[in-house]
Protein backbone atom coordinates (compact mmCIF):
# COMPACT_ATOMS: atom_id res chain seq x y z
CA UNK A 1 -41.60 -58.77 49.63
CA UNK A 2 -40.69 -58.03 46.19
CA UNK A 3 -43.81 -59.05 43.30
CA UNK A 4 -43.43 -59.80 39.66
CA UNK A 5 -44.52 -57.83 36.84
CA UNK A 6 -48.27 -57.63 35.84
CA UNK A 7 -47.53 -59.25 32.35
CA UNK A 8 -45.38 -62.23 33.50
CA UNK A 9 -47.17 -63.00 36.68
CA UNK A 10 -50.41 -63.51 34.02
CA UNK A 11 -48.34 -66.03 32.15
CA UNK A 12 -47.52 -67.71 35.77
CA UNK A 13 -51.24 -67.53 37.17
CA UNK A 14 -51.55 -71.38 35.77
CA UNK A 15 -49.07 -72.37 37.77
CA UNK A 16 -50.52 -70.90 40.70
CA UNK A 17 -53.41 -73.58 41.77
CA UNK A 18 -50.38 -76.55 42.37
CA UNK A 19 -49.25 -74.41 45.69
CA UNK A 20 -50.44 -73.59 48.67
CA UNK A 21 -51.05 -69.53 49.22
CA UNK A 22 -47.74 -69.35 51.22
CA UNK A 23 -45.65 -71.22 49.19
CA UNK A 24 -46.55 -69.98 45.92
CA UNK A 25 -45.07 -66.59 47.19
CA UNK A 26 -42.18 -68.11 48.23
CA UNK A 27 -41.98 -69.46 44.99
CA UNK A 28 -42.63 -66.14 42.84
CA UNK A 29 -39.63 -64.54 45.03
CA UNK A 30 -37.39 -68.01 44.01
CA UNK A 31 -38.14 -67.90 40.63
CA UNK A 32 -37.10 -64.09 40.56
CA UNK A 33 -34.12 -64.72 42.70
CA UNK A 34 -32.96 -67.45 39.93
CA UNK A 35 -33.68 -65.64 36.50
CA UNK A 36 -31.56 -62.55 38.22
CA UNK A 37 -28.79 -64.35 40.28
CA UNK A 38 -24.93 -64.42 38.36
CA UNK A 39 -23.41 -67.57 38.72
CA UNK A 40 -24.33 -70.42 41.21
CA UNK A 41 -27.88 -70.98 42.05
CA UNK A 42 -27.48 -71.65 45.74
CA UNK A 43 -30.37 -70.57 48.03
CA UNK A 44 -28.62 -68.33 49.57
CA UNK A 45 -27.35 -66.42 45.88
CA UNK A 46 -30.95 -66.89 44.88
CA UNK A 47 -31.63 -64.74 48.23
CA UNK A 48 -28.86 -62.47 47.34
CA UNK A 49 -29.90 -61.36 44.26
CA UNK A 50 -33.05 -59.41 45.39
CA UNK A 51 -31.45 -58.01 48.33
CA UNK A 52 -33.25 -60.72 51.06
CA UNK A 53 -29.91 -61.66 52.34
CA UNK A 54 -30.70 -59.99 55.86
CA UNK A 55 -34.03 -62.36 56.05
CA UNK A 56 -34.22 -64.45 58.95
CA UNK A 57 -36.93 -66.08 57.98
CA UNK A 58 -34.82 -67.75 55.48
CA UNK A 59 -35.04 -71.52 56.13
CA UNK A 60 -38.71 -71.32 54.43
CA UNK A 61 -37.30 -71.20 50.95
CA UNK A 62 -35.15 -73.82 51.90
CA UNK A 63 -38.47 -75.79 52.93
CA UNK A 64 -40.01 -75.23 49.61
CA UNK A 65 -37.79 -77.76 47.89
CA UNK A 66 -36.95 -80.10 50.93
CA UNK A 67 -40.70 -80.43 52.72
CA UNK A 68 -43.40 -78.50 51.21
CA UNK A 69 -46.20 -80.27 49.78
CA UNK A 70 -46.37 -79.69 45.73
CA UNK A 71 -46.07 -82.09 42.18
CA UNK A 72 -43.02 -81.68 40.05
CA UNK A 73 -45.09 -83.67 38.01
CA UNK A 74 -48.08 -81.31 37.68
CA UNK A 75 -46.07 -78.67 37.04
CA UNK A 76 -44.48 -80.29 33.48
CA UNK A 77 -47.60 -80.99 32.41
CA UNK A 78 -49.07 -77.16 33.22
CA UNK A 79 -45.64 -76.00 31.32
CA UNK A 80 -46.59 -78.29 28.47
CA UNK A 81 -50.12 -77.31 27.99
CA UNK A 82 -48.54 -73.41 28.02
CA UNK A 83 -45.62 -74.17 25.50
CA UNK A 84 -48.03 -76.03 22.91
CA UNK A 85 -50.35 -73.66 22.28
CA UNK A 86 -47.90 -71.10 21.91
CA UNK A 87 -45.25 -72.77 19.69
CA UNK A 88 -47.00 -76.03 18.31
CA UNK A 89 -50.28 -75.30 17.93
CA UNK A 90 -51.61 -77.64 14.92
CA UNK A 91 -49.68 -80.94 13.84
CA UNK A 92 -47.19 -83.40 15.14
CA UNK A 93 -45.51 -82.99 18.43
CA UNK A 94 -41.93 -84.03 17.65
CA UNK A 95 -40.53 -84.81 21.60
CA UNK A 96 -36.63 -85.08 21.41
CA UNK A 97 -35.42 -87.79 24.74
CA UNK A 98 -31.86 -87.81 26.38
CA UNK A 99 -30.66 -88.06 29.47
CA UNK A 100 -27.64 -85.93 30.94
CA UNK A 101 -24.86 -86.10 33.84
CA UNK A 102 -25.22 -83.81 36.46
CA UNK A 103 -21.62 -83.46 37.93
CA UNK A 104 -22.15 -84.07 42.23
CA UNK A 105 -20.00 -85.90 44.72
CA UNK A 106 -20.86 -86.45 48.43
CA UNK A 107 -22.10 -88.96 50.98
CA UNK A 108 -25.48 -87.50 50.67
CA UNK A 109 -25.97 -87.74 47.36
CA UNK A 110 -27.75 -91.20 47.19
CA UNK A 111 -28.80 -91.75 43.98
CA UNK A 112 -25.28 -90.87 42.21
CA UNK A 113 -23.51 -93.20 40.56
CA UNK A 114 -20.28 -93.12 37.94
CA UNK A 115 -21.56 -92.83 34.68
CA UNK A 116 -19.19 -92.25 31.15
CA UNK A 117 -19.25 -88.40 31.00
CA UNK A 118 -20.70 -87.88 27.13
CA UNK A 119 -19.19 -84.27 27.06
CA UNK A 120 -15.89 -85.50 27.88
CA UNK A 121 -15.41 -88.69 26.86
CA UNK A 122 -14.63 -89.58 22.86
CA UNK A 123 -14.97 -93.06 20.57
CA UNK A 124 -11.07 -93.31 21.68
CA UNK A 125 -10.66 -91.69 25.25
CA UNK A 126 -13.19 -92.39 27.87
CA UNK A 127 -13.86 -90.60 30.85
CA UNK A 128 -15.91 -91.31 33.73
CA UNK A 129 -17.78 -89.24 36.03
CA UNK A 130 -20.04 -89.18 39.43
CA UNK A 131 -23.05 -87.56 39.66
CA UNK A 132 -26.84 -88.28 38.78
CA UNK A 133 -28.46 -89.14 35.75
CA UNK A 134 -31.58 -86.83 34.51
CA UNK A 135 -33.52 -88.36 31.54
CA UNK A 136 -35.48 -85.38 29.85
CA UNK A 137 -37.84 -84.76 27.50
CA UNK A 138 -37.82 -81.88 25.19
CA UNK A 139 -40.14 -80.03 22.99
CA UNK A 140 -38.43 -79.38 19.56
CA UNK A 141 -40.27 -76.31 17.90
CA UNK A 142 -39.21 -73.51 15.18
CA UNK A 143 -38.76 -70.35 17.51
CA UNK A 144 -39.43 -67.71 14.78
CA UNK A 145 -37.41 -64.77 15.98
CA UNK A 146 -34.54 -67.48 16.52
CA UNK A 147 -34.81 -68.72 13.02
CA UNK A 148 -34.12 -72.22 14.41
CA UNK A 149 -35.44 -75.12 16.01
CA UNK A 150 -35.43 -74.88 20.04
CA UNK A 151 -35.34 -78.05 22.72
CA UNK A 152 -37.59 -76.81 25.58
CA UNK A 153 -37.34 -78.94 28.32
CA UNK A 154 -40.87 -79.43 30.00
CA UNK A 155 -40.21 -83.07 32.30
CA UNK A 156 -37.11 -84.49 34.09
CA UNK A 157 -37.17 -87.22 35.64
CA UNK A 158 -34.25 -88.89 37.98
CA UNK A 159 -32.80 -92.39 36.93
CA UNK A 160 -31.02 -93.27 40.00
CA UNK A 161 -27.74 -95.61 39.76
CA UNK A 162 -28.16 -99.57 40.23
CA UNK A 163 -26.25 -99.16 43.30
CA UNK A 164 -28.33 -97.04 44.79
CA UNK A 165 -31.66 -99.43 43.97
CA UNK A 166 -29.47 -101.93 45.69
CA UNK A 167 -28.75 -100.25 48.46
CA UNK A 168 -32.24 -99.17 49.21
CA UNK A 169 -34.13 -102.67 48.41
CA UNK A 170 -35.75 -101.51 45.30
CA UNK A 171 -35.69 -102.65 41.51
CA UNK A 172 -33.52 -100.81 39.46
CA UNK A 173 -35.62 -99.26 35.90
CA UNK A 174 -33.13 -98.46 33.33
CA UNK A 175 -33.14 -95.92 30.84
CA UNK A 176 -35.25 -97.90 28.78
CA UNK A 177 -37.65 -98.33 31.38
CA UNK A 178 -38.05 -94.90 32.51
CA UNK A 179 -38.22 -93.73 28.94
CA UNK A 180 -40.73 -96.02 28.14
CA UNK A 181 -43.10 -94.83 30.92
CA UNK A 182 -42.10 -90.92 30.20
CA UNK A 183 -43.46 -91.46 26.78
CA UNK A 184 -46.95 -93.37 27.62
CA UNK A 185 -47.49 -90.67 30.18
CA UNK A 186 -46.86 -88.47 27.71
CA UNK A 187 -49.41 -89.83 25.51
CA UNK A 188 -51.96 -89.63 28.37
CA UNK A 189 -52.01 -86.05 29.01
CA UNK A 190 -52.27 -85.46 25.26
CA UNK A 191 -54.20 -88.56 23.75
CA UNK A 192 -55.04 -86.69 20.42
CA UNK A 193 -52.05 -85.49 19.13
CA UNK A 194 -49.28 -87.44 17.22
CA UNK A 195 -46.12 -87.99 19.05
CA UNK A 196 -42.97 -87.63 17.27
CA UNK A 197 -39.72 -88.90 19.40
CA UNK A 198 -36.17 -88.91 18.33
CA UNK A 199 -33.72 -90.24 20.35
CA UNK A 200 -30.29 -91.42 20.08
CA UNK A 201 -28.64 -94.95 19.57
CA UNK A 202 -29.12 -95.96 23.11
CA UNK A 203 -32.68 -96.26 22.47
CA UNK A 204 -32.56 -98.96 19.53
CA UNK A 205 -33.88 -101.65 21.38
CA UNK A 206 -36.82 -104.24 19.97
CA UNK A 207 -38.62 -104.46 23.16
CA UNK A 208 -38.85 -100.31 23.68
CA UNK A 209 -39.58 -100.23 19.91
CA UNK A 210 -42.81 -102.84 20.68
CA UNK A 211 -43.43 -101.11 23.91
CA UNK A 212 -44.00 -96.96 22.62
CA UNK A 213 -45.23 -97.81 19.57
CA UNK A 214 -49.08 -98.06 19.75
CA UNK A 215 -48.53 -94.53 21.44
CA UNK A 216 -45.49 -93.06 19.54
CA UNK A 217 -43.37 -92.64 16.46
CA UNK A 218 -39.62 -93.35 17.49
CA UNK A 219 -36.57 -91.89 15.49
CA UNK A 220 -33.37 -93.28 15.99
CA UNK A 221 -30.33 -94.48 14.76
CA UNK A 222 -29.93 -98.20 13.66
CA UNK A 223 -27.12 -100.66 13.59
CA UNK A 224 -25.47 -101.22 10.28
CA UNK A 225 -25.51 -105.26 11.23
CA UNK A 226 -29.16 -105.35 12.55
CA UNK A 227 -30.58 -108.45 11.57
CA UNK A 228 -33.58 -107.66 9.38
CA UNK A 229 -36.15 -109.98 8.15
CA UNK A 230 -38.96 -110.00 5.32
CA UNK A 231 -43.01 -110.34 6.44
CA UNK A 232 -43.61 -114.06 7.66
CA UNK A 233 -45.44 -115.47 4.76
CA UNK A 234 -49.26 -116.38 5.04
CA UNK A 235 -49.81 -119.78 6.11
CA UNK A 236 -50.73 -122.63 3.37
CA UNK A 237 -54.41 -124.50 3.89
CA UNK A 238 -53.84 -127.82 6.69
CA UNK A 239 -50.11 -126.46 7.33
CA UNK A 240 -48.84 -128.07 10.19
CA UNK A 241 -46.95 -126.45 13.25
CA UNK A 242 -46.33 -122.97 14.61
CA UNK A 243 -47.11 -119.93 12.29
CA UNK A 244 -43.76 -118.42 11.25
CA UNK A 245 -43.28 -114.78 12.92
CA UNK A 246 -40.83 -113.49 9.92
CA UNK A 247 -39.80 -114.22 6.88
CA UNK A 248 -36.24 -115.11 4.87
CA UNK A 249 -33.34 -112.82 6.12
CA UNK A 250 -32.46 -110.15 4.47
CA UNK A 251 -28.92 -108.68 3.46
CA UNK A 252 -27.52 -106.63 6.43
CA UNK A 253 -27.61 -102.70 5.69
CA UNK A 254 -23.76 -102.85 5.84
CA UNK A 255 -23.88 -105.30 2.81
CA UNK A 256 -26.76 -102.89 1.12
CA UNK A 257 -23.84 -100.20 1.41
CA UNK A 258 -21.47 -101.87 -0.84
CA UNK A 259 -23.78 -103.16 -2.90
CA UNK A 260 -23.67 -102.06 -6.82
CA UNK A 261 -27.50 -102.99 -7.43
CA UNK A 262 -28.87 -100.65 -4.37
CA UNK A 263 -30.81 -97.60 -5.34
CA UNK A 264 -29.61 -94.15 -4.02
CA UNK A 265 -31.77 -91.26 -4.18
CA UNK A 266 -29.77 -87.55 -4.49
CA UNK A 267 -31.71 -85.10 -1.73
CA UNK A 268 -30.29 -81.76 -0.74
CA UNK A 269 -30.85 -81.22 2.84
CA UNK A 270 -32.00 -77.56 3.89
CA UNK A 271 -30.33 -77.90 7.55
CA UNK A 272 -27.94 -80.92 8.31
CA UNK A 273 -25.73 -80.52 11.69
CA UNK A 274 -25.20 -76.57 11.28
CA UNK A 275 -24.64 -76.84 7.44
CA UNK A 276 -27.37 -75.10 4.79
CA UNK A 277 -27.93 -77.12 1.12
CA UNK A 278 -26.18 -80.30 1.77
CA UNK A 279 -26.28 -83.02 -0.66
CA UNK A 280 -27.14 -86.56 0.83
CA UNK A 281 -27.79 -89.95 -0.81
CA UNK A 282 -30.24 -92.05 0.50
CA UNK A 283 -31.94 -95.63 0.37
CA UNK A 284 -34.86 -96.79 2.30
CA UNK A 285 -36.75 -100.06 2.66
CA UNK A 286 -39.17 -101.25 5.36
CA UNK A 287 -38.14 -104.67 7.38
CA UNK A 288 -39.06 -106.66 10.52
CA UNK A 289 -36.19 -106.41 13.17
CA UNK A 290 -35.84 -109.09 15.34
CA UNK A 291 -33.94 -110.95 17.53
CA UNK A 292 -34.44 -114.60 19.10
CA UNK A 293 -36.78 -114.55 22.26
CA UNK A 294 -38.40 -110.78 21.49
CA UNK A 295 -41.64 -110.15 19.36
CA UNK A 296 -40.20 -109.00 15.64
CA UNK A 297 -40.97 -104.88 15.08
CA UNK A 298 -41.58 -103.59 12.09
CA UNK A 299 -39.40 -100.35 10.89
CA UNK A 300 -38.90 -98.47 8.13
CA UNK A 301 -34.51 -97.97 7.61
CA UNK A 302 -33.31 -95.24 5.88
CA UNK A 303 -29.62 -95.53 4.77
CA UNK A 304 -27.79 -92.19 4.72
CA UNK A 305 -24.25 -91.80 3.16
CA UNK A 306 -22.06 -88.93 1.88
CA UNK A 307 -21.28 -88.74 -1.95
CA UNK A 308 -17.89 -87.10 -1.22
CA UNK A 309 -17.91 -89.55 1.41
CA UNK A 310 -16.90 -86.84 4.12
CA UNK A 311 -18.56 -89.04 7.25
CA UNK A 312 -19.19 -92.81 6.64
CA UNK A 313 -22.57 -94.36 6.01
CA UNK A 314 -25.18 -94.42 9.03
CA UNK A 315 -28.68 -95.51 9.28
CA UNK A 316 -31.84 -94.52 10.91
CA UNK A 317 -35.09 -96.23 11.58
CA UNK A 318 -38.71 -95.43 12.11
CA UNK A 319 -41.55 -96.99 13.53
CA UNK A 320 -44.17 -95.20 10.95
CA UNK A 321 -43.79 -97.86 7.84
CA UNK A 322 -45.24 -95.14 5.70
CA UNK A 323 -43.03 -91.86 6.72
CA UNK A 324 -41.30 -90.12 4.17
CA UNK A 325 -37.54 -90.72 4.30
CA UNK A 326 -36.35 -86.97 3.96
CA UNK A 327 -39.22 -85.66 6.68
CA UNK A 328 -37.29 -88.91 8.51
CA UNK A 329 -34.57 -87.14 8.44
CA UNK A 330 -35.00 -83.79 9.13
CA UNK A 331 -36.67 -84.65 12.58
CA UNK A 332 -33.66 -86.35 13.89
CA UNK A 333 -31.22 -84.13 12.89
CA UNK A 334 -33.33 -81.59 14.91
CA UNK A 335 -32.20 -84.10 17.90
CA UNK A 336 -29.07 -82.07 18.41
CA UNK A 337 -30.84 -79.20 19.79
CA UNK A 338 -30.86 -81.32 22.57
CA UNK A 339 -27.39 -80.97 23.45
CA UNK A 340 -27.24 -77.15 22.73
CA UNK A 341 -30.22 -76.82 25.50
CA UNK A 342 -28.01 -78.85 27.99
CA UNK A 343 -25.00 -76.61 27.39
CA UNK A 344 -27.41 -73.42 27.81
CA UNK A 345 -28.94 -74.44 31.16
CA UNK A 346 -25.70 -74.88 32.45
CA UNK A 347 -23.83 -71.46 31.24
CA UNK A 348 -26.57 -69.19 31.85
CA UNK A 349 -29.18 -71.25 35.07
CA UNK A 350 -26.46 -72.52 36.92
CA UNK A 351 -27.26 -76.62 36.66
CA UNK A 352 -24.82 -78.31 38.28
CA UNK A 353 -24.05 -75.28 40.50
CA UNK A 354 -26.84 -75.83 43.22
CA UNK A 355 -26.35 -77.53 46.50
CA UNK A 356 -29.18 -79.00 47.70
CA UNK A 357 -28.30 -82.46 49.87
CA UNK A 358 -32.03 -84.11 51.10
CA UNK A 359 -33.43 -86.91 48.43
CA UNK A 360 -37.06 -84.47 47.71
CA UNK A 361 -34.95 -81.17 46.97
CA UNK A 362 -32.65 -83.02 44.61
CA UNK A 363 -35.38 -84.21 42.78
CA UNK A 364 -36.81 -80.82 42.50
CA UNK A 365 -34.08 -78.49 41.96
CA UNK A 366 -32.64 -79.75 38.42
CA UNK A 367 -35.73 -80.48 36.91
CA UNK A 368 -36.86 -76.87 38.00
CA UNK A 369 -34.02 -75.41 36.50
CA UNK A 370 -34.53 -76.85 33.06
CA UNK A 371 -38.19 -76.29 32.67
CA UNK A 372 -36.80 -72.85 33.87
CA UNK A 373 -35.17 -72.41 30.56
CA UNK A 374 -38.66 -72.86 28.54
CA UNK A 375 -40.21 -71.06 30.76
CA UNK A 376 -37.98 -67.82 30.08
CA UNK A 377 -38.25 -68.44 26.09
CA UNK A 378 -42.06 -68.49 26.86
CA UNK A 379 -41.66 -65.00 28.86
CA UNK A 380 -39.09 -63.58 26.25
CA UNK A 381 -41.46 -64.58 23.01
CA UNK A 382 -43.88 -61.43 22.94
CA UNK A 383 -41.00 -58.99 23.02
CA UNK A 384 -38.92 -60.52 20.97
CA UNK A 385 -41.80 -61.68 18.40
CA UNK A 386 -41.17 -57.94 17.24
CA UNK A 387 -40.36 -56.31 13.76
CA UNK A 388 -36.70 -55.74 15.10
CA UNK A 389 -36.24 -57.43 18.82
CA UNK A 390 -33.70 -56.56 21.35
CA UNK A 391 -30.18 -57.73 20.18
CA UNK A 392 -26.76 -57.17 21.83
CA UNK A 393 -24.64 -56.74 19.23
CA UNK A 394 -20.64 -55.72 19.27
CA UNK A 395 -18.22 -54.30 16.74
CA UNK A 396 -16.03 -57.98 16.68
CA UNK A 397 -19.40 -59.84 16.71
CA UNK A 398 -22.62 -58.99 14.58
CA UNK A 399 -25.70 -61.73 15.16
CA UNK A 400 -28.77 -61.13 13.61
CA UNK A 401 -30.96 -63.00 15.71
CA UNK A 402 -31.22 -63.28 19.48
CA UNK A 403 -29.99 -66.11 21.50
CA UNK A 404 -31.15 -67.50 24.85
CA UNK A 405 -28.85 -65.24 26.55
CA UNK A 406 -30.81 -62.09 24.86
CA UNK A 407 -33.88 -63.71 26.10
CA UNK A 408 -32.94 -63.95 29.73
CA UNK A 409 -31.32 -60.23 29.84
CA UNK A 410 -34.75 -59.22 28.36
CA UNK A 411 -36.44 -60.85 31.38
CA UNK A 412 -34.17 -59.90 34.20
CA UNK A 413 -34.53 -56.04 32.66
CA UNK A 414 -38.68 -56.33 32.61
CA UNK A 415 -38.05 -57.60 36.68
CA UNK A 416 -35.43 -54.77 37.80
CA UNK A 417 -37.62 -52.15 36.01
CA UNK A 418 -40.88 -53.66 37.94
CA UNK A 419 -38.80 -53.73 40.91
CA UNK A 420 -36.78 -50.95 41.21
CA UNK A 421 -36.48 -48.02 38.56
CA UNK A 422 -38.23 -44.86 38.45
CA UNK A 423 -38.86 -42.28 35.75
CA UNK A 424 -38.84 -38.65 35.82
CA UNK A 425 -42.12 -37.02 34.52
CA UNK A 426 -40.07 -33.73 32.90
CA UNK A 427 -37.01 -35.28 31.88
CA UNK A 428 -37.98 -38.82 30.39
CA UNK A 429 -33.98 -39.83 29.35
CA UNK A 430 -33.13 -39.35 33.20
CA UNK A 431 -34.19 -42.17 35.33
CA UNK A 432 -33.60 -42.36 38.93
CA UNK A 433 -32.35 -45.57 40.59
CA UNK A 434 -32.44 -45.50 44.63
CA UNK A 435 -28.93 -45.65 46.51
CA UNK A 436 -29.92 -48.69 47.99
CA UNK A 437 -29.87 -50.62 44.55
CA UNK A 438 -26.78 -49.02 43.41
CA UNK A 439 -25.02 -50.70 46.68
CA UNK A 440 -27.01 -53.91 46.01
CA UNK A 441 -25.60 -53.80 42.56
CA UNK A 442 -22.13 -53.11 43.51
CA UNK A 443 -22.26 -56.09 45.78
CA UNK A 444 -23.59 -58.40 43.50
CA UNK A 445 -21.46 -57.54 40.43
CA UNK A 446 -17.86 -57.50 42.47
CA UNK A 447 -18.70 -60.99 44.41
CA UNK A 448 -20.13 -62.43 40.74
CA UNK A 449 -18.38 -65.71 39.90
């Protein structure tokens, strides 16, 4: 039975206490299996990829998704407590939320509905797809030797489709629902350290707003017609009848926009959507939002335009009344990282590949697979924390920093050099690799998707 490396398996050893003895070495060989495998991440390429295709035994690592006993759960919040103290040790936790559409058809995929596909669809074409819906949350730190801000997935959670709640007698918990529970979990396993979440225009609602915010600061985008209020004023001595909840209206922010008398403020953005140095004008005001029959919230709007008007004006809110509008700013914009994570996990881990079909390994396999890619930037970061770390460069492309891919090639080389190469004592440059791998190679390369 193939073992992992000294080094990594001491970064695993937390993980170790939510298994059982035998399952958490079926789960070393998995994990190994994945990290190495080309292409799909079927079982049986997983298998394939260390050479275990001959196993008969092989229906127990089909087990340890479908029936063994263990805690997706437990297992994000052991990958949190490893990623914090190694990337965000000291101040804010700034969470990034989405959800994603993971591409399946079938009969026995119960929980699938047909969703608008985001990557496809545009403001003038839509597209839909079928598949299941995976709202994650993402921890958005500076990787140093990436010289940018990473999205590490660390928990997924499953928001099946109302027609599948139907079906199966249960209430249906929309996005809004399941993020608001994601976050106040959240806050549980890590009561003393400020949450920071940015997520996108979807999650602009008053009632989510009241909900996360003794727990969290939300980030997101706000409509341009919100209806905005002033503070109710204080009640006059012997005043008769209810207490007022908010105060006279206030000019909608698409009115502020065209406005003469509003104040703009020049900043120069260091990073804005891929760009260095960009100039930005900005305005910013605090409010109560509210709508008739929900409890007013109280938001600080920032109003963002373009002085060469390039993109038109947009506006974000804040549930912090006293953050600074350019810090504001420069946490959502980090928000885009999301998408680049969900793009990754999918070209290089094989999401959307895997064919698992019972209800318990579906909800397993995907959210293994994404806290798969933090996991590998957590196994990549010592080597690549180097003076000059291991970069795959080519004459028609010249990077100066690695990429995910570099840190996955660095970790499937530390497993096949645990696993299978050999150095000659007298002549160091020579190393020997067994005839046995070279045909296991050959295989696996030709039959690679």
């Amino acid at each position: 039975m193939p073992t992992l490396p000294p080094d990594i398996m001491t970064i695993l050893a937390p993980f170790a206490p939510a298994f059982s003895r035998p399952i958490w070495r079926r789960v070393q060989v998995l994990l190994m299996g994945t990290i190495l495998a080309p292409g799909q991440r079927m079982m049986t390429s997983v298998l394939r990829a260390l050479g275990l295709e001959h196993l008969s035994s092989f229906g127990t690592y089909h087990r340890v998704l479908s029936r063994a006993v263990w805690s997706s759960l437990a297992l994000s919040r052991i990958l949190l407590g490893l990623l914090i103290p190694t990337f965000a040790p000291t101040g804010p936790l700034l969470i990034g939320i989405d959800e994603t559409i993971e591409r399946r058809r079938g009969a026995k995929i119960t929980a699938k509905g047909i969703y608008r596909d985001p990557v496809r669809s545009s403001h003038s074409h839509f597209v839909k797809a079928s598949g299941l819906r995976w709202i994650c949350l993402m921890l958005l730190v500076p990787i140093p030797w990436a010289d940018r801000v990473w999205a590490l997935p660390f928990l997924t959670v499953l928001a099946p489709s109302e027609r599948a709640n139907a079906e199966r007698g249960r209430r249906h918990k929309t996005i809004i629902d399941w993020a608001r529970q994601m976050i106040r979990l959240l806050h549980r396993w890590h009561p003393h350290r400020q949450l920071i979440i940015v997520a996108d225009s979807e999650y602009a609602a008053i009632d989510f707003l009241n909900a996360v915010r003794p727990v969290a600061t939300l980030i997101t985008r706000l409509r341009l017609d919100a209806r905005l209020f002033a503070p109710a004023p204080p009640r006059r001595p012997g005043q008769m009848g209810r207490p007022r909840i908010v105060g006279a209206r206030l000019p909608a922010l698409a009115a502020r926009v065209l406005d003469s008398t509003t104040v703009w403020t020049s900043i120069t953005m260091p990073r804005w959507y891929g760009e260095r140095d960009r100039s930005l004008e900005i305005a910013s005001d605090t409010a109560l939002w509210y709508h008739p029959g929900l409890p007013p919230v109280p938001i600080r709007w920032v109003l963002i335009r373009d002085p060469h008007d390039a993109f038109s004006a947009q506006a974000l809110l804040c549930t912090d009344l006293e953050a600074d509008p350019e810090q504001l700013i420069t946490w959502f914009t980090q928000r885009w990282q999301l998408e680049v994570t969900f793009h990754e996990v999918r070209a290089h881990l094989g999401v959307e590949t895997q064919r698992q079909w019972t209800d318990l390994a579906i909800l397993r396999t995907t959210p293994a697979l994404l806290g798969l890619f933090s996991l590998v930037t957590l196994l990549a970061h010592a080597r690549l924390s180097a003076p000059a770390p291991p970069v795959r460069q080519a004459a028609w492309y010249r990077k100066s920093t690695p990429s995910f891919l570099d840190a996955i090639a660095l970790v499937r080389q530390d497993l096949w050099t645990h696993l299978t190469f050999y150095t000659s004592d007298r002549e160091t440059d020579m190393v020997k690799v067994p005839r046995a791998l070279v045909n296991h190679w050959s295989e696996l390369l030709c039959y690679a998707a």
